[in-house]
Protein backbone atom coordinates (compact mmCIF):
# COMPACT_ATOMS: atom_id res chain seq x y z
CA UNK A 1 92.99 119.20 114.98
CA UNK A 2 89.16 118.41 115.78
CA UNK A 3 88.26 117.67 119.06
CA UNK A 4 84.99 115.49 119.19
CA UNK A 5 82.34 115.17 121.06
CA UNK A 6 83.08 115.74 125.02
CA UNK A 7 82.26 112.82 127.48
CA UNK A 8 81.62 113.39 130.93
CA UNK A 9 84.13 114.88 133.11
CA UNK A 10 87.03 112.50 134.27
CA UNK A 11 86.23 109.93 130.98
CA UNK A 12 88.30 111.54 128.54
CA UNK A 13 87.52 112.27 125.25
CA UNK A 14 88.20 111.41 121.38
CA UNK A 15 90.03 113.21 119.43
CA UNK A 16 90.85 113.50 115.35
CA UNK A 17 94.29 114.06 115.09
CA UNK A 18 93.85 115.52 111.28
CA UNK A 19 94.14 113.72 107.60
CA UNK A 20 96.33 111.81 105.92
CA UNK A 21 96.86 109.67 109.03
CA UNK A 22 97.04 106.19 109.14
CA UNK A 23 95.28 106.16 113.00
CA UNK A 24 93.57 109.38 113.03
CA UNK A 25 91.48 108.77 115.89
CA UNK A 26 92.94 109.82 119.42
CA UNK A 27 91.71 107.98 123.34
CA UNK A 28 92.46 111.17 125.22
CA UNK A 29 92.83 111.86 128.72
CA UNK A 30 93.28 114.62 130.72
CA UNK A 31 96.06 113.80 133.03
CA UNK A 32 96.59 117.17 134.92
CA UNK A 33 97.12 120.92 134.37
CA UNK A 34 100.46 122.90 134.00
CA UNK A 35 101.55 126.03 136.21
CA UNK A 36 98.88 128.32 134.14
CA UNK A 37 95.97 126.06 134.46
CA UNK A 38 95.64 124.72 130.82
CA UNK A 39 95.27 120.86 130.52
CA UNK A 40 97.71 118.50 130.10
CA UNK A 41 96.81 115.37 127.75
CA UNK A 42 97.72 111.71 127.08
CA UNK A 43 96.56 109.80 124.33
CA UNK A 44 96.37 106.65 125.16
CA UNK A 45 96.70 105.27 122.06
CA UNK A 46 95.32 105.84 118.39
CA UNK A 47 93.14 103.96 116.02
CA UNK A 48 91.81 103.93 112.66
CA UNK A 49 88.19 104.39 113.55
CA UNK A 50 86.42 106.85 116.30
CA UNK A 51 84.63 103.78 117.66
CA UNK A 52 87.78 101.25 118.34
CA UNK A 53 88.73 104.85 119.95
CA UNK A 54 85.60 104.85 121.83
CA UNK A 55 86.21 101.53 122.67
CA UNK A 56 89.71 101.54 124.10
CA UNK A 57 88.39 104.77 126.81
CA UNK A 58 85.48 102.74 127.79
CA UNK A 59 87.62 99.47 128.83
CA UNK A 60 90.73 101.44 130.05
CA UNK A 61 88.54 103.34 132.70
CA UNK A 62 86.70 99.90 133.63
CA UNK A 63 90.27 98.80 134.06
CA UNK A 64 92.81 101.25 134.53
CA UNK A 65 96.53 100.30 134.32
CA UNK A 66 100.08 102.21 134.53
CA UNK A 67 100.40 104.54 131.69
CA UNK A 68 103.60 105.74 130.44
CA UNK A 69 103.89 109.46 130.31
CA UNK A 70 107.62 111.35 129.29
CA UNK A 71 109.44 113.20 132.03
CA UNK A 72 109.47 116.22 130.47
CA UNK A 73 105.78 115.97 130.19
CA UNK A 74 105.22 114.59 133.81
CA UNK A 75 107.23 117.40 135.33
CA UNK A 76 105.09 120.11 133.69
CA UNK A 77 102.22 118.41 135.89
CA UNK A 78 101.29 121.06 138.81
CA UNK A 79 97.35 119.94 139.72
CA UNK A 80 95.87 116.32 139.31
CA UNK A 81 92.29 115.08 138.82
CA UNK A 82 90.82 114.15 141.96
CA UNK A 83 91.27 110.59 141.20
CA UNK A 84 94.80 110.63 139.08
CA UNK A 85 95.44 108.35 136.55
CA UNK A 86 98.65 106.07 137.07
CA UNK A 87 100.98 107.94 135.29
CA UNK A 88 104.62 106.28 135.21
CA UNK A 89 107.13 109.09 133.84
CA UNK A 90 110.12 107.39 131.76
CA UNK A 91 112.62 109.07 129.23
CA UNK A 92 111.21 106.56 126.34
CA UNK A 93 107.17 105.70 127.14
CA UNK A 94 107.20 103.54 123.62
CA UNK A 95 109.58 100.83 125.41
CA UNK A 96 107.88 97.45 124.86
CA UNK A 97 106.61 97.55 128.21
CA UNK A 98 104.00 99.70 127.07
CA UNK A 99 102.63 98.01 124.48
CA UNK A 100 102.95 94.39 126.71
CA UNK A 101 100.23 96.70 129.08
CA UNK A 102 97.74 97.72 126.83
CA UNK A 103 97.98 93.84 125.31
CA UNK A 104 95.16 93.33 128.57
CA UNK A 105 92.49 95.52 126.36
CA UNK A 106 92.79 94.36 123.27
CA UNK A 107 89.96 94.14 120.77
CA UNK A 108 89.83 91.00 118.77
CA UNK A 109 91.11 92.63 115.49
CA UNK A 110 93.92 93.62 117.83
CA UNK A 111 94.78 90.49 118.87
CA UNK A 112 94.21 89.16 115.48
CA UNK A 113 97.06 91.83 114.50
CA UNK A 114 99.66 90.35 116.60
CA UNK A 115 98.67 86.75 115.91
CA UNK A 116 99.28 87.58 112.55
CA UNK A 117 102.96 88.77 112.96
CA UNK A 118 103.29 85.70 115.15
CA UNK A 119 101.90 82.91 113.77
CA UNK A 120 101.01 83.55 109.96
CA UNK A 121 103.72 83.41 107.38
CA UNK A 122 104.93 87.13 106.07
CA UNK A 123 105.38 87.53 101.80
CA UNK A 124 108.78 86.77 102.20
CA UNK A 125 108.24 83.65 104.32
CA UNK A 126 105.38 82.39 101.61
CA UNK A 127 107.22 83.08 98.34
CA UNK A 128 109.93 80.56 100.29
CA UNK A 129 107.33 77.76 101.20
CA UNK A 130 105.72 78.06 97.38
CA UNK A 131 109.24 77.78 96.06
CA UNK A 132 111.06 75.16 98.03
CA UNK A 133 108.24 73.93 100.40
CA UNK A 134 110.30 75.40 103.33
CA UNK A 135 107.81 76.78 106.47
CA UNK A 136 108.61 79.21 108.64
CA UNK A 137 109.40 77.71 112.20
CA UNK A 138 106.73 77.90 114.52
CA UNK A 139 103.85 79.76 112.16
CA UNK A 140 101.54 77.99 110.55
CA UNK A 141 101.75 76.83 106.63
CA UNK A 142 100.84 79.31 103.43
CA UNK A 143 97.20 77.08 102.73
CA UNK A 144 96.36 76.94 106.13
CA UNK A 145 96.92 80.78 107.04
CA UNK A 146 94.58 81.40 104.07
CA UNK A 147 92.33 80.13 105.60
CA UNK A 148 92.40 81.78 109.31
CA UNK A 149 92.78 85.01 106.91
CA UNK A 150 89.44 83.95 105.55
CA UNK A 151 87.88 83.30 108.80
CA UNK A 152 88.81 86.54 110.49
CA UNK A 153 87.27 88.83 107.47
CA UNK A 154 84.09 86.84 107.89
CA UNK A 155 83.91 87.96 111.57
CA UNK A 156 83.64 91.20 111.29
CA UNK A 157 81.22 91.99 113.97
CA UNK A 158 83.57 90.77 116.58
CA UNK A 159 86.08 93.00 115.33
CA UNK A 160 85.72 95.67 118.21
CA UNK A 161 84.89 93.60 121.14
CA UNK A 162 87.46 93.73 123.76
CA UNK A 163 88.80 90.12 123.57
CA UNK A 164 89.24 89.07 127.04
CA UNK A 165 85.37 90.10 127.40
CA UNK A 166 84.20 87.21 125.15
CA UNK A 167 82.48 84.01 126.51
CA UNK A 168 81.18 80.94 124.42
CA UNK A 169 77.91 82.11 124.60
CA UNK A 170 79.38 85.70 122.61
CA UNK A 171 81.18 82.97 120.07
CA UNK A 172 78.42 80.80 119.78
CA UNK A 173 75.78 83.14 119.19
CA UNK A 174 77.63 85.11 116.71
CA UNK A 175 78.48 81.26 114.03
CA UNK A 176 74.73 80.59 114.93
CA UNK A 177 73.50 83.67 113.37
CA UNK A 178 76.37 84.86 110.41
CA UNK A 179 73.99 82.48 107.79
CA UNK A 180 77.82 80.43 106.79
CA UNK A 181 78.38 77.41 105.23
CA UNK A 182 79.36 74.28 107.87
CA UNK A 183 82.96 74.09 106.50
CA UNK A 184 82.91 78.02 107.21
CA UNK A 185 81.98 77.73 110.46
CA UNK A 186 84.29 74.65 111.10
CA UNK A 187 87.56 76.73 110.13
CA UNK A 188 86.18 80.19 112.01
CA UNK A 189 85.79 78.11 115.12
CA UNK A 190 89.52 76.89 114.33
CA UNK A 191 90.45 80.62 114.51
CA UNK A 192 88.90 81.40 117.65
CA UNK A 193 90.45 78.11 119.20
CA UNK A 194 93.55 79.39 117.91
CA UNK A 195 93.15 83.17 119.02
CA UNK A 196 92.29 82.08 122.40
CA UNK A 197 95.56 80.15 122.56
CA UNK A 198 97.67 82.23 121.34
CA UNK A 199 95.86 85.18 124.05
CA UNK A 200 96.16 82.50 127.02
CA UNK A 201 100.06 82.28 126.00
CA UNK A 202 100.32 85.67 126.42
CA UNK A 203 98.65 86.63 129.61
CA UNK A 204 95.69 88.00 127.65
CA UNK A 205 93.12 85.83 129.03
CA UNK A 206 92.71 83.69 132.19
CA UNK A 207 90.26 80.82 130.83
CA UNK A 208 90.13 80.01 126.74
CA UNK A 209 86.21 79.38 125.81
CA UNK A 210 86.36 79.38 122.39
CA UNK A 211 86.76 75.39 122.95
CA UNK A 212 83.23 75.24 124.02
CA UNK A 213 81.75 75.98 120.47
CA UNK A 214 79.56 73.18 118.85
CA UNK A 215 78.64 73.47 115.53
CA UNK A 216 75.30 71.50 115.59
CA UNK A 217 71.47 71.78 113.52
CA UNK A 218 70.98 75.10 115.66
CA UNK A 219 72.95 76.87 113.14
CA UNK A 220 71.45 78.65 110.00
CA UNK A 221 73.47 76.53 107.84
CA UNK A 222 73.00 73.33 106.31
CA UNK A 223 76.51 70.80 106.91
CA UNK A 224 78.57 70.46 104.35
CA UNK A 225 79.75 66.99 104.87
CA UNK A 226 81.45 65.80 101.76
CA UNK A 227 82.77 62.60 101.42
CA UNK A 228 85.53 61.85 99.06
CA UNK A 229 83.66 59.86 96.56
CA UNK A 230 86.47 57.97 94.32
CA UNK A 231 86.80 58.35 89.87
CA UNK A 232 84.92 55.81 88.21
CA UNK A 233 86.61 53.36 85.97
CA UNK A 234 84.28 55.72 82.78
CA UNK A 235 85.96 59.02 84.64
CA UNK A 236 89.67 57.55 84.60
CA UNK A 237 89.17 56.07 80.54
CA UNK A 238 87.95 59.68 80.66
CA UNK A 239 90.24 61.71 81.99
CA UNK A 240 93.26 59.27 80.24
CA UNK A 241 91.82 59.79 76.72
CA UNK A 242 91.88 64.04 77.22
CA UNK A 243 93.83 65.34 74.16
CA UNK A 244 94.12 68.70 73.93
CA UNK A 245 96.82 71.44 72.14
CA UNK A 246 96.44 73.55 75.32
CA UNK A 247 99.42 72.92 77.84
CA UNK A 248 97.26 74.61 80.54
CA UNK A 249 94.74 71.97 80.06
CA UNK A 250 97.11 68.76 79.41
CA UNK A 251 99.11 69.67 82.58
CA UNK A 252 95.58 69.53 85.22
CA UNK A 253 95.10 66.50 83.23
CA UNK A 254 98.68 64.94 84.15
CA UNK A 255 98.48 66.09 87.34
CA UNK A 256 94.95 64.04 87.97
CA UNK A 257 96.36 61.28 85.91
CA UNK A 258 99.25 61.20 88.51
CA UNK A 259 97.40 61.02 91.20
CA UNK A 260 95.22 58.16 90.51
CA UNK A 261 98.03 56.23 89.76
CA UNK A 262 100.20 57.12 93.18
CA UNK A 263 97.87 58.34 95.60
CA UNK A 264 99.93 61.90 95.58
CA UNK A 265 98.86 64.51 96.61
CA UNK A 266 98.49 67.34 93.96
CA UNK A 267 100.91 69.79 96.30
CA UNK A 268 103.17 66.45 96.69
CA UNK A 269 103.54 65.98 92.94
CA UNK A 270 104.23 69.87 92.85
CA UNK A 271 107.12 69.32 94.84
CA UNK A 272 108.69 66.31 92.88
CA UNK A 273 112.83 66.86 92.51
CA UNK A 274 113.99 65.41 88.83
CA UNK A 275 116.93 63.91 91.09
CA UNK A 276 114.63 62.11 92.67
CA UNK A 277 113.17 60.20 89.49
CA UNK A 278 114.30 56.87 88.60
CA UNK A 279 112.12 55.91 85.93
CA UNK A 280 114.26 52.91 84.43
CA UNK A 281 113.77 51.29 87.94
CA UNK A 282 110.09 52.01 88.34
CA UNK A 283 109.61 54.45 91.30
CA UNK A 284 110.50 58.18 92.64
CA UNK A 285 110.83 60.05 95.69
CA UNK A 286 108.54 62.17 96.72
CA UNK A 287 106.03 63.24 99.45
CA UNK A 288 105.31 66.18 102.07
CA UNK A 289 102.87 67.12 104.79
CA UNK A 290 103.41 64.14 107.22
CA UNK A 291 106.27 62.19 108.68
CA UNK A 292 105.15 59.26 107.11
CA UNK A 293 104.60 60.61 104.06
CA UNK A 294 108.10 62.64 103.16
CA UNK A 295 110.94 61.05 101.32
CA UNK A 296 109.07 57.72 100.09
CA UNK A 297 109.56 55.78 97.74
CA UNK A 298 106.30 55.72 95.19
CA UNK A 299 106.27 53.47 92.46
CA UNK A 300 105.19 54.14 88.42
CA UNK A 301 102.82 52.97 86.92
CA UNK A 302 103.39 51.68 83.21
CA UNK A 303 100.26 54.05 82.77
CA UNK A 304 101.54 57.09 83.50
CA UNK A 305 105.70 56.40 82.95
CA UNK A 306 105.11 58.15 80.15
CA UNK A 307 103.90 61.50 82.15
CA UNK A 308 107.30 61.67 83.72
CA UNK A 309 109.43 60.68 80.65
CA UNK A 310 107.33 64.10 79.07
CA UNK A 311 108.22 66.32 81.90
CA UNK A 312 111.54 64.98 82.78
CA UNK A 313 114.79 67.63 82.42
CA UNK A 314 117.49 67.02 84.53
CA UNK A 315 118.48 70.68 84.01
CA UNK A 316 115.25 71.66 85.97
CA UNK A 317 115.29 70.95 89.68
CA UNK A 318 111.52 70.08 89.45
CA UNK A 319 109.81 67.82 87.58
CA UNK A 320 106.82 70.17 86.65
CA UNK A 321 107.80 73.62 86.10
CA UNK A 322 105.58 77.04 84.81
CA UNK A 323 107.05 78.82 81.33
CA UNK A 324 108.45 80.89 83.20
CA UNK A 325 111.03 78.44 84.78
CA UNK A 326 110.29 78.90 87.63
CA UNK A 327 108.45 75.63 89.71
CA UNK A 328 104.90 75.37 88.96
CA UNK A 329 103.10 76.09 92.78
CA UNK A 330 99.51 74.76 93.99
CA UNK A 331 98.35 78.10 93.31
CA UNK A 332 99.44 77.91 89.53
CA UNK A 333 97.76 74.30 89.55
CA UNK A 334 94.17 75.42 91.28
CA UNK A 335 93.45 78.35 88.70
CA UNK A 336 94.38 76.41 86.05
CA UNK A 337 92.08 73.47 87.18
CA UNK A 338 89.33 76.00 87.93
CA UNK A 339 89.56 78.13 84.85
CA UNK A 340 90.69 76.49 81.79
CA UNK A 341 89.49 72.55 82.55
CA UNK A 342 86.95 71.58 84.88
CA UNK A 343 84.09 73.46 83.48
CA UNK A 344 85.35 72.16 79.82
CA UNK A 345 84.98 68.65 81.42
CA UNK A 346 81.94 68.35 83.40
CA UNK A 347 82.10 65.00 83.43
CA UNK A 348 84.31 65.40 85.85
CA UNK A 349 83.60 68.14 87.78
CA UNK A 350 82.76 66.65 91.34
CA UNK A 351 86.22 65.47 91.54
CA UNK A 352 89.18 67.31 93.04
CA UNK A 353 92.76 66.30 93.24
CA UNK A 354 92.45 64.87 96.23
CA UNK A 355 89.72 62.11 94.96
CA UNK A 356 92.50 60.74 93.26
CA UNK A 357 94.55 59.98 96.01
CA UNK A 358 91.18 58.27 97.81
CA UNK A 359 90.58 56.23 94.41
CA UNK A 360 94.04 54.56 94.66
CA UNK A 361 93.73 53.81 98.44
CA UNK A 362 90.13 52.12 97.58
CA UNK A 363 91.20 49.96 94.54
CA UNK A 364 94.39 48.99 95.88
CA UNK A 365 91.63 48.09 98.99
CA UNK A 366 89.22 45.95 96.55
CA UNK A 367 92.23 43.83 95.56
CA UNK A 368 93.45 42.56 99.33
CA UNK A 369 96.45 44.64 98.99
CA UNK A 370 98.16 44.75 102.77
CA UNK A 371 96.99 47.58 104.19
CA UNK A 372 100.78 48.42 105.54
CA UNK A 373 101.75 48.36 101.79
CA UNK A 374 98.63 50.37 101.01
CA UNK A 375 100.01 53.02 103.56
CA UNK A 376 103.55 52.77 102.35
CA UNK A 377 102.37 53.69 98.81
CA UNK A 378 100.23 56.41 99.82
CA UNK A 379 102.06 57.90 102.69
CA UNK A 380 99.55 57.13 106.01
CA UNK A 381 100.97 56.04 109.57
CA UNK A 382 99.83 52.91 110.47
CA UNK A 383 99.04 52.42 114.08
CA UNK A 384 98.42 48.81 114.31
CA UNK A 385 101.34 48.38 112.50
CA UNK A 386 105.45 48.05 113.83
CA UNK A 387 107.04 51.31 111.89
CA UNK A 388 110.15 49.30 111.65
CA UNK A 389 107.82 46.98 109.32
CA UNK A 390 106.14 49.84 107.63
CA UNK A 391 109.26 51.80 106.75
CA UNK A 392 110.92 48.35 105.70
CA UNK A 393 108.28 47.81 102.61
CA UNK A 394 110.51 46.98 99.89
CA UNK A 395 110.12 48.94 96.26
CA UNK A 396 109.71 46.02 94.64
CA UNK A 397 106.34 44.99 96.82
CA UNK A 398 105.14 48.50 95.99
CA UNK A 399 105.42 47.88 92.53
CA UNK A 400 104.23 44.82 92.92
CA UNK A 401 100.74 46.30 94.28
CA UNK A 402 101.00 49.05 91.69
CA UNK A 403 100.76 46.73 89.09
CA UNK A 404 97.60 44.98 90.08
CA UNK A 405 95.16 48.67 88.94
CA UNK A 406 94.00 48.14 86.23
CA UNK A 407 90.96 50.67 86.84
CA UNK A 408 88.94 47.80 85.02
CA UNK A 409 85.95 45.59 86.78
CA UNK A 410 87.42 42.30 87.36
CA UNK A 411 86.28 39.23 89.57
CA UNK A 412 89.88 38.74 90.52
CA UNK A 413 91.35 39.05 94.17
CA UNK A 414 94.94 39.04 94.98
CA UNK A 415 96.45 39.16 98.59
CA UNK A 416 100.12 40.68 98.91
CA UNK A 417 101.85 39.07 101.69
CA UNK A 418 104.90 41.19 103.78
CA UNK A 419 108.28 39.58 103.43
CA UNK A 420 109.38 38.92 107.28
């Protein structure tokens, strides 16, 4: 075992506890001395680096709190420091009492560590969401963990600050100066929002300041403010006319085809049950992500009935399955779309999936469709609206609607009324 480098009498010291550990790195203290005069020690606890080591002595002796110690050890204890540490003895010093203690110093990767068990799905918990679309209760979904995952590895240099130490100012200055993208900073900021109220929940913190953050022109970033800018009438002829032998590149094509036409999302389509397909009566049942969005009833258009009569197997449970039977997830769809079509198609390539959706909502828009029929169709509240009327939108109206896109410039307006 190497001890390194002493620290001034009474402030412990750190040492390496040998290889092959997964925490090598030991916050020691000396607590007292046995019967013979040699030192008795307590490691506080251990880390994978000597500097979140370093770290932990430095905030423990600004802020010293009851440590746990074992009987056995305790009673060995003959002489104390002049100014003795708090020593608690106990039969079992890893009780969760312990760990609830030392919660008060954590660093931000620390706190990062149990938001993680708390609040982000586990492998388990994602292979069920990507599967059935079933989230874990109270964590956060699969696509939007990815994203906090994201956000922590790009903030790195806040990794061994003690957390409850941190002030906007420490935030602020740290997004002004890491050189990220505006959308990067947006979704770090969401993390540290998050962090903080996850640490306020749990007695970490007294006052959350991560709230504070702006994300203004005084970052080293330029905003990345895209709009969603809807297909073209060329793009749609486009995208319809796509023939290809490759099944990789037919399905992103179906799937973008799909959600002109229905104002899906791709995940939504993703999620489509073949039970829930009634193509002889012109609509299915689909929809996730919002209460107003789940279990409606979208209509087909002639344009793309043929789409679903291609896929369709009522011995699958999902309309768009991978080869290798099991159902084709987002993630299947996005490196598909990414590597095998959109840099075959350029023509294309400042469109995602969700353009689609947008392109529906602004045609349906340009032809003085009801905007609580437009909603219906595409699966947004409406808060102007009665939800008794919006949930009341009969099929028929929807297909009604559906029928007017035509995708093709026209000098024709048509007003849908709502049936009283």
């Amino acid at each position: 075992m190497k001890i390194m480098k002493k620290r001034a009498n009474g402030k412990g010291t750190i040492a390496f506890l040998g290889k092959g550990r997964n925490k090598p790195y030991a916050s020691r203290i000396t607590v007292g001395k046995n019967i013979k005069g040699i030192p008795i020690y307590y490691d506080i606890a251990t880390f994978e680096t000597e500097l979140e080591a370093l770290v932990c002595l430095e905030n423990y002796h600004k802020n010293p709190y009851p440590l746990y110690i074992k009987e056995e050890k305790y009673n060995r204890i003959i002489t104390f420091p002049k100014i003795p540490y708090p020593l608690i003895p106990v039969i079992n010093p890893t009780k969760q009492v312990v760990e609830k203690t030392k919660k008060e110093n954590y660093t931000f990767k620390q706190l990062f560590e149990e938001f993680k068990k708390a609040k982000l799905p586990n492998n388990e918990e994602i292979k069920l969401e990507k599967e059935k679309h079933i989230k874990p209760k109270g964590k956060f979904a699969y696509h939007y963990s990815r994203g906090m995952l994201t956000a922590y590895h790009n903030s790195k240099e806040l990794y061994d600050k003690v957390y409850k130490d941190l002030r906007t100012s420490d935030f602020q200055n740290f997004l002004n100066n890491c050189g990220k993208t505006y959308e990067t900073l947006r979704i770090m900021k969401n993390l540290f929002i998050k962090l903080d109220e996850y640490a306020f929940q749990e007695d970490l913190i007294e006052k959350s300041y991560a709230q504070y953050i702006t994300l203004n022109n005084t970052s080293k970033t330029t905003k990345n403010n895209r709009k969603r800018t809807p297909y073209t009438y060329e793009q749609i002829e486009y995208l319809y006319n796509i023939k290809s032998k490759d099944y990789k590149e037919e399905f992103i094509r179906d799937i973008l085809l799909l959600t002109v036409y229905t104002g899906c999302r791709a995940e939504e389509l993703l999620f489509i049950y073949t039970k829930n397909i009634f193509i002889d009566k012109k609509y299915f049942v689909g929809g996730i992500k919002t209460e107003a969005g789940i279990n409606r009833e979208i209509p087909i258009h002639q344009k793309i009935e043929h789409i679903f009569k291609k896929y369709y197997n009522p011995k699958n449970e999902f309309l768009f399955m991978m080869p290798n039977n099991r159902r084709a997830n987002y993630d299947y769809y996005l490196y598909h779309y990414k590597e095998n079509f959109i840099n075959k198609h350029k023509f294309l390539n400042h469109h995602t999936a969700h353009d689609g959706r947008h392109t529906l909502r602004t045609e349906l828009e340009k032809l003085n469709v009801k905007q609580v029929i437009i909603n219906s169709i595409i699966g947004h509240s409406n808060e102007n609206v009665g939800q008794d009327v919006y949930t009341h939108i009969s099929i028929e109206e929807k297909i009604k609607a559906i029928e007017l896109i035509t995708y093709e410039n026209s000098n024709n307006l048509y007003i849908l009324a709502v049936n009283n």
